[in-house]
N, C-alpha and C. Protein backbone atom coordinates (compact mmCIF):
# COMPACT_ATOMS: atom_id res chain seq x y z
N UNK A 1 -14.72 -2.77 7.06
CA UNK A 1 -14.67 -1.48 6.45
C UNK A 1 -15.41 -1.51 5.11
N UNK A 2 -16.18 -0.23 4.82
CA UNK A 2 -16.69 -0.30 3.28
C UNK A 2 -16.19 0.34 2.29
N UNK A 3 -16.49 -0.51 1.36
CA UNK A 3 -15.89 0.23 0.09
C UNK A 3 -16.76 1.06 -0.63
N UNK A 4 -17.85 1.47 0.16
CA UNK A 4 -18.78 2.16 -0.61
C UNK A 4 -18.26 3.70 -1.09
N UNK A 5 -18.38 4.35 -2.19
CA UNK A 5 -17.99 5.38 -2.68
C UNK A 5 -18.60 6.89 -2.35
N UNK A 6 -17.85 7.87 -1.13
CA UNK A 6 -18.70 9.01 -0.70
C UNK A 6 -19.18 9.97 -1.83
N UNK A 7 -20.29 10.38 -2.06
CA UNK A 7 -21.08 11.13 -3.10
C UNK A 7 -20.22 12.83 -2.76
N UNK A 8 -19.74 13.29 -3.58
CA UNK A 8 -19.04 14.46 -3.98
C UNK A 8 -20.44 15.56 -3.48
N UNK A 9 -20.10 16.61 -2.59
CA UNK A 9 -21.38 17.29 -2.14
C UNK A 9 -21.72 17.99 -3.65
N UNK A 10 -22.81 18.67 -3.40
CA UNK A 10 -23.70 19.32 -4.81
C UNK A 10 -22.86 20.72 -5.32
N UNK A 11 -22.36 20.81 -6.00
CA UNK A 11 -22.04 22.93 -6.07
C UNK A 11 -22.74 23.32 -7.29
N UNK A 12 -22.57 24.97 -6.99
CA UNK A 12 -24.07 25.50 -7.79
C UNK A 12 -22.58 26.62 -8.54
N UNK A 13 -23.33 26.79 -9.53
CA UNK A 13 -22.68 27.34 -10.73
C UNK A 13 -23.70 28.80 -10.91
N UNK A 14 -23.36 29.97 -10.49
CA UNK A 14 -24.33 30.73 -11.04
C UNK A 14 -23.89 31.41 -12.17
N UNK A 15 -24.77 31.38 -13.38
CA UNK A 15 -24.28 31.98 -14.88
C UNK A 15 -24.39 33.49 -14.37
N UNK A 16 -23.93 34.40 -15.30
CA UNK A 16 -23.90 36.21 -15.80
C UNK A 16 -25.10 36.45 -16.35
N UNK A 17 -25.63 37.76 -16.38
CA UNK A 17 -27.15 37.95 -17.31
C UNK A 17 -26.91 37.47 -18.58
N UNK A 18 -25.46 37.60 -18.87
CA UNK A 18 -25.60 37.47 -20.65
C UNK A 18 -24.38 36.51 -20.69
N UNK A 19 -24.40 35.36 -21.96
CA UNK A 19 -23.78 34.39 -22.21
C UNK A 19 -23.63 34.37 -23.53
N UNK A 20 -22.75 35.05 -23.76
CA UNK A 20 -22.95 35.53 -25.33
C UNK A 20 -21.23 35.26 -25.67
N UNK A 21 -20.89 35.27 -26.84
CA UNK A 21 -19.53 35.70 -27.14
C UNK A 21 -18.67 36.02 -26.27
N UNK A 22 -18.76 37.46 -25.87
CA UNK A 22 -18.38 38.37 -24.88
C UNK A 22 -17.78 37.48 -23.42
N UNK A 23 -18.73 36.95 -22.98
CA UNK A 23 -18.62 36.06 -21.35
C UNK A 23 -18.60 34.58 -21.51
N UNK A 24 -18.26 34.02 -22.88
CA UNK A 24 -18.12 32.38 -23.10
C UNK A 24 -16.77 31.75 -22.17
N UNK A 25 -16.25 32.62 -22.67
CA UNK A 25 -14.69 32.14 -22.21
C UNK A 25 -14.59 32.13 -20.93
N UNK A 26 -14.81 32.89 -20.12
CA UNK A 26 -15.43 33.31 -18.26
C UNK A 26 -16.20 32.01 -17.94
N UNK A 27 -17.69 31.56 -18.64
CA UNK A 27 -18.33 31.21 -18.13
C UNK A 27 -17.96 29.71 -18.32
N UNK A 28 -17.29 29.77 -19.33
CA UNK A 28 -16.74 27.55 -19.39
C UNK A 28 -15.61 27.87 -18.84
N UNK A 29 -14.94 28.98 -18.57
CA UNK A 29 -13.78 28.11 -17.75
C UNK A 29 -14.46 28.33 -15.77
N UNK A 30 -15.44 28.92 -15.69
CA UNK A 30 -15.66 28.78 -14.55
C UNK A 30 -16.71 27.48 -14.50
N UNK A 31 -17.20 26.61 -15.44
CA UNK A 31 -18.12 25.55 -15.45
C UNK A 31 -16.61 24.20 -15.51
N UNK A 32 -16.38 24.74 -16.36
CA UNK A 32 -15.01 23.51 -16.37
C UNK A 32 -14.02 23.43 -15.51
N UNK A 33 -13.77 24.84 -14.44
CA UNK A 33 -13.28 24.67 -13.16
C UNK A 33 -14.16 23.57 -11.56
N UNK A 34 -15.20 23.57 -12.26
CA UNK A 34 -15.92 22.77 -11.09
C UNK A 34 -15.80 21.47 -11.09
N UNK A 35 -15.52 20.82 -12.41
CA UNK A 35 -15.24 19.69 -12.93
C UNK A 35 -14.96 18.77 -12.03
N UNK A 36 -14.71 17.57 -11.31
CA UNK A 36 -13.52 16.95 -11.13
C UNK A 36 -14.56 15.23 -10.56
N UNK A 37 -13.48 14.26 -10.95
CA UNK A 37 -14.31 12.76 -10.92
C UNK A 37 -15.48 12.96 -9.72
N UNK A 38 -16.80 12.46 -10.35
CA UNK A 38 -17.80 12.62 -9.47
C UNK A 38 -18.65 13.62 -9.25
N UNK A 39 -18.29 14.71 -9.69
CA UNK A 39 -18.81 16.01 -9.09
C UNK A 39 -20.12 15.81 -9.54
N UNK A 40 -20.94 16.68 -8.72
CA UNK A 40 -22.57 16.75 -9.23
C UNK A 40 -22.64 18.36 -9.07
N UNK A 41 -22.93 18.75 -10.14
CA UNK A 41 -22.95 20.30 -10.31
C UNK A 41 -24.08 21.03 -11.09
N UNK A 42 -24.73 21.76 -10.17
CA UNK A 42 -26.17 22.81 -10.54
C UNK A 42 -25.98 23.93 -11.12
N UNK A 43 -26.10 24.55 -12.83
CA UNK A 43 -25.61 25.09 -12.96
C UNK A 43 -26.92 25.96 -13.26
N UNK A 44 -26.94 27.46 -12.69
CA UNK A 44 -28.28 27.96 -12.40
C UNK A 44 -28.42 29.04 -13.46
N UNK A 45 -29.05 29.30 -14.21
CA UNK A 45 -29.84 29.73 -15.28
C UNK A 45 -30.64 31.33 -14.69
N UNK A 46 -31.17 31.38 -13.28
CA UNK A 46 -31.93 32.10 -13.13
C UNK A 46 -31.70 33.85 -13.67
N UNK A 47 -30.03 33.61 -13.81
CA UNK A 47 -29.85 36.03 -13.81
C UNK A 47 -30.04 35.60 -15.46
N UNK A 48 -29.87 34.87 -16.47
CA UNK A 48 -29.58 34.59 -17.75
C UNK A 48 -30.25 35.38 -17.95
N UNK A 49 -30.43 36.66 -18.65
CA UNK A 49 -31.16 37.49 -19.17
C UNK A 49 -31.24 37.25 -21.07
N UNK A 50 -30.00 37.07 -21.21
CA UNK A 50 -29.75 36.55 -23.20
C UNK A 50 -28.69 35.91 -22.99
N UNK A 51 -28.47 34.35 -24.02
CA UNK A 51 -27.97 33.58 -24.05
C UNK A 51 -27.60 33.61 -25.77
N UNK A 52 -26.48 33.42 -26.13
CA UNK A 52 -26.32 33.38 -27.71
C UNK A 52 -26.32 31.40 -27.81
N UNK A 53 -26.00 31.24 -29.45
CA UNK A 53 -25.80 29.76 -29.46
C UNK A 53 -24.53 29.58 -29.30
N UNK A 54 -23.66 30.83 -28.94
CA UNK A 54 -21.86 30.24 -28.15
C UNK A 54 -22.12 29.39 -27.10
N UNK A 55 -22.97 30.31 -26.02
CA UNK A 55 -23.53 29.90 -25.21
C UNK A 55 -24.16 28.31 -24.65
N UNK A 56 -24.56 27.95 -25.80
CA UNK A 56 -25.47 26.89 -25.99
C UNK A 56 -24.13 25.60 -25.93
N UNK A 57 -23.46 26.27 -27.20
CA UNK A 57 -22.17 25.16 -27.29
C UNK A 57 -21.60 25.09 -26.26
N UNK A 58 -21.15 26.17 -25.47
CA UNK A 58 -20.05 25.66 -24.39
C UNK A 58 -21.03 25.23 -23.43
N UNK A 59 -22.41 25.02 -23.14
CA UNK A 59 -22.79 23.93 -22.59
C UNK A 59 -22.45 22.41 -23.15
N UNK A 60 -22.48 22.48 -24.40
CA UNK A 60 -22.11 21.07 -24.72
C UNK A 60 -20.91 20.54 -24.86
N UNK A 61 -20.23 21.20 -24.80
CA UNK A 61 -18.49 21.26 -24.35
C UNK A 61 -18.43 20.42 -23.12
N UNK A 62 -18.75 21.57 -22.15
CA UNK A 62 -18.91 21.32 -20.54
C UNK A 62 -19.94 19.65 -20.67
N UNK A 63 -20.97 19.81 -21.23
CA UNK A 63 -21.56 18.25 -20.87
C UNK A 63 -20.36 17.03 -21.59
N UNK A 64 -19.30 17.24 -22.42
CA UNK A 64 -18.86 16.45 -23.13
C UNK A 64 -17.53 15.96 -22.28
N UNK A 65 -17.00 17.29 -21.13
CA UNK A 65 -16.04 17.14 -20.79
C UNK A 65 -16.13 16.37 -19.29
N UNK A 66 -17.96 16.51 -19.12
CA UNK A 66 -18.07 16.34 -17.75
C UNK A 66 -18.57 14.39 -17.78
N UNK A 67 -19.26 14.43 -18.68
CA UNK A 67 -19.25 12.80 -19.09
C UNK A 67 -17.67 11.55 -18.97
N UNK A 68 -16.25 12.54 -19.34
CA UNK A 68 -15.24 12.09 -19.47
C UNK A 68 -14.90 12.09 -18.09
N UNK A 69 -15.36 12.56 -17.08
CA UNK A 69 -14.56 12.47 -15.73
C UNK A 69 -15.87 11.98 -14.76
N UNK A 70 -17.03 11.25 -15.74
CA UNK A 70 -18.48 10.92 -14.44
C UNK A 70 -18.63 11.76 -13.97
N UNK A 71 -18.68 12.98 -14.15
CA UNK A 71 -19.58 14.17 -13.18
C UNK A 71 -21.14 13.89 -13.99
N UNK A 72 -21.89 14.63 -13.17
CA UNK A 72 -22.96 15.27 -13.37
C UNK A 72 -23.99 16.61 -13.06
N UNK A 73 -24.12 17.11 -14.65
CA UNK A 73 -24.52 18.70 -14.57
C UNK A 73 -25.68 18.46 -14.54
N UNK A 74 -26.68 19.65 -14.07
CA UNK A 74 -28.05 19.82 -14.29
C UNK A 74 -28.50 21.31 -14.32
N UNK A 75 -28.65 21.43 -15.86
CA UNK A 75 -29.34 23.46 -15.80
C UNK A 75 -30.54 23.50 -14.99
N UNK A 76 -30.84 24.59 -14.48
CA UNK A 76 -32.02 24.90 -13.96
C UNK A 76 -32.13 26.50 -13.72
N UNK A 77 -33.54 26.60 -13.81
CA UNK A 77 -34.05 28.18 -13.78
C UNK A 77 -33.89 29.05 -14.84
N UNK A 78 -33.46 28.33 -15.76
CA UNK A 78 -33.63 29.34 -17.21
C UNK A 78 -35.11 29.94 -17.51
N UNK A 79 -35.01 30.92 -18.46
CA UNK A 79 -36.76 31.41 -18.43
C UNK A 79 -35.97 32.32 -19.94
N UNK A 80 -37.56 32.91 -20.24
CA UNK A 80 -37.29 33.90 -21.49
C UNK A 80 -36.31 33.63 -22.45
N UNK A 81 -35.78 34.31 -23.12
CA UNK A 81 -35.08 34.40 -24.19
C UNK A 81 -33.93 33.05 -23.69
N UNK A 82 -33.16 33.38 -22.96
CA UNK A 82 -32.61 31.88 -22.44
C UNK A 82 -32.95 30.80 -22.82
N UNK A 83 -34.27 30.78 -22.15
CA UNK A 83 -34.76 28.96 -22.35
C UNK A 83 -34.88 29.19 -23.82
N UNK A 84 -35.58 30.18 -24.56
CA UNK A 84 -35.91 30.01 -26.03
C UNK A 84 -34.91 29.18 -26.69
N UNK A 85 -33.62 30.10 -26.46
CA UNK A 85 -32.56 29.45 -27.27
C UNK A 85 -32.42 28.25 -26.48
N UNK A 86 -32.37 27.87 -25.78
CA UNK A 86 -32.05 26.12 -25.69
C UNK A 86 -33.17 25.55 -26.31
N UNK A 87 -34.27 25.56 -26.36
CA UNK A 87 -35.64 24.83 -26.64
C UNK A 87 -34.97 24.79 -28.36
N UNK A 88 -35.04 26.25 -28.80
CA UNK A 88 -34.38 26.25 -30.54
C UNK A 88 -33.69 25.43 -31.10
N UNK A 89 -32.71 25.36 -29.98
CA UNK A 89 -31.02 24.80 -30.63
C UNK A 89 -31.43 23.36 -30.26
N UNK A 90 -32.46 22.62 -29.91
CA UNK A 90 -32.42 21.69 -29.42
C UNK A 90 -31.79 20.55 -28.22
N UNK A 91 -30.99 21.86 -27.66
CA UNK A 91 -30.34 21.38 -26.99
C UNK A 91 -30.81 20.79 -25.29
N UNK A 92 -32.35 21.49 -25.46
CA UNK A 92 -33.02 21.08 -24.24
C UNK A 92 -33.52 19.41 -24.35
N UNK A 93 -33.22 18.80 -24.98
CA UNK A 93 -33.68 17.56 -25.34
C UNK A 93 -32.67 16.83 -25.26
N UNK A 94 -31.08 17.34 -25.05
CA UNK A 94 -29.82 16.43 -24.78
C UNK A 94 -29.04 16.63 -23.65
N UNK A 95 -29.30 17.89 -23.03
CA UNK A 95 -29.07 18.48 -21.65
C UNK A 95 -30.00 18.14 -20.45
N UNK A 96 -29.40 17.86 -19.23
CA UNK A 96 -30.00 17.49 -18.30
C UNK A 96 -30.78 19.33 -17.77
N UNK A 97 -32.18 19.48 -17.73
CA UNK A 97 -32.62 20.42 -17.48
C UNK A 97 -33.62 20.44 -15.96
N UNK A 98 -33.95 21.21 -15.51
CA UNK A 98 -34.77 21.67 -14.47
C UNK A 98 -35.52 22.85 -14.31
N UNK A 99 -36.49 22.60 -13.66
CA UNK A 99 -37.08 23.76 -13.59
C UNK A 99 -36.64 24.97 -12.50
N UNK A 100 -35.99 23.87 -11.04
CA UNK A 100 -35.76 24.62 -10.14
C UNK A 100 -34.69 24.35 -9.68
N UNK A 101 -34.04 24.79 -8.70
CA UNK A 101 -32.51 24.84 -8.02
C UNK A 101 -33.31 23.20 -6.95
N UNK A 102 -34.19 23.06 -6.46
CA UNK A 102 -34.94 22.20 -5.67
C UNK A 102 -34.81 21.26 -6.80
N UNK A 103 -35.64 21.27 -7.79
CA UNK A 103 -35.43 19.97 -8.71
C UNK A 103 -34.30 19.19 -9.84
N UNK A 104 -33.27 19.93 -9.25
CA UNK A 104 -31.70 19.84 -10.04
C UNK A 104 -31.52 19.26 -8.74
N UNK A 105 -31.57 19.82 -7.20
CA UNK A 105 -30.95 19.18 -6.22
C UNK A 105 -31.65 17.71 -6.32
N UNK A 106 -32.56 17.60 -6.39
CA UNK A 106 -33.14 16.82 -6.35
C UNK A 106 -32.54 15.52 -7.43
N UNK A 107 -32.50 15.75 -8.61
CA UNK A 107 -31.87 14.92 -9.67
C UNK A 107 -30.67 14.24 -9.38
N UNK A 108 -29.71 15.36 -8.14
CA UNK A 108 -28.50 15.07 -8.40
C UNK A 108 -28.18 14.25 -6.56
N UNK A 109 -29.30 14.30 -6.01
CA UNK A 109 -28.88 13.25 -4.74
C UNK A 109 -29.44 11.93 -5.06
């Protein structure tokens, strides 16, 4: 028999147009509901229409909480004002990013 460890399938996270103040609380507890040892989770960027820097943080929340249980996140499909603010806040340089829902899947098999 093996002891090899089965890979947790992929789930996709789709954000709200706006990630602001308003939808922080919604959107990390539905990122921090996916959570659990192992998980590999795509969290998709594409409706993001405006993103505040709440926004930004409770990504780094979620990456801080998801490190503590070995999961792994990967944004993808951000564009416009979205990506701006991550590129700004610097946070695209400590976050696992993608361009596509294909190249997050990709990262995370």
């Amino acid at each position: 028999m093996s002891n090899r460890n089965i890979s947790q399938p992929i789930s996709t996270v789709m954000l709200p147009a706006k990630v602001d103040t308003v939808t922080v609380s919604a959107v990390e507890g539905m990122l921090l509901a996916a959570l659990r040892p192992g998980a590999r989770i795509i969290v998709d960027g594409s409706a993001v229409a405006y993103m505040s820097a709440a926004g930004v943080r409770t990504f780094a929340t979620v990456m801080h909480e998801a490190a503590k249980v070995q999961a792994r996140v990967v944004l993808c499909s951000f564009h416009g004002a979205a990506w701006d603010c991550l590129l700004v806040s610097g946070f695209s340089e400590l976050l696992e990013i993608a361009e596509t829902t294909e190249q997050a899947t990709a990262r995370l098999e």
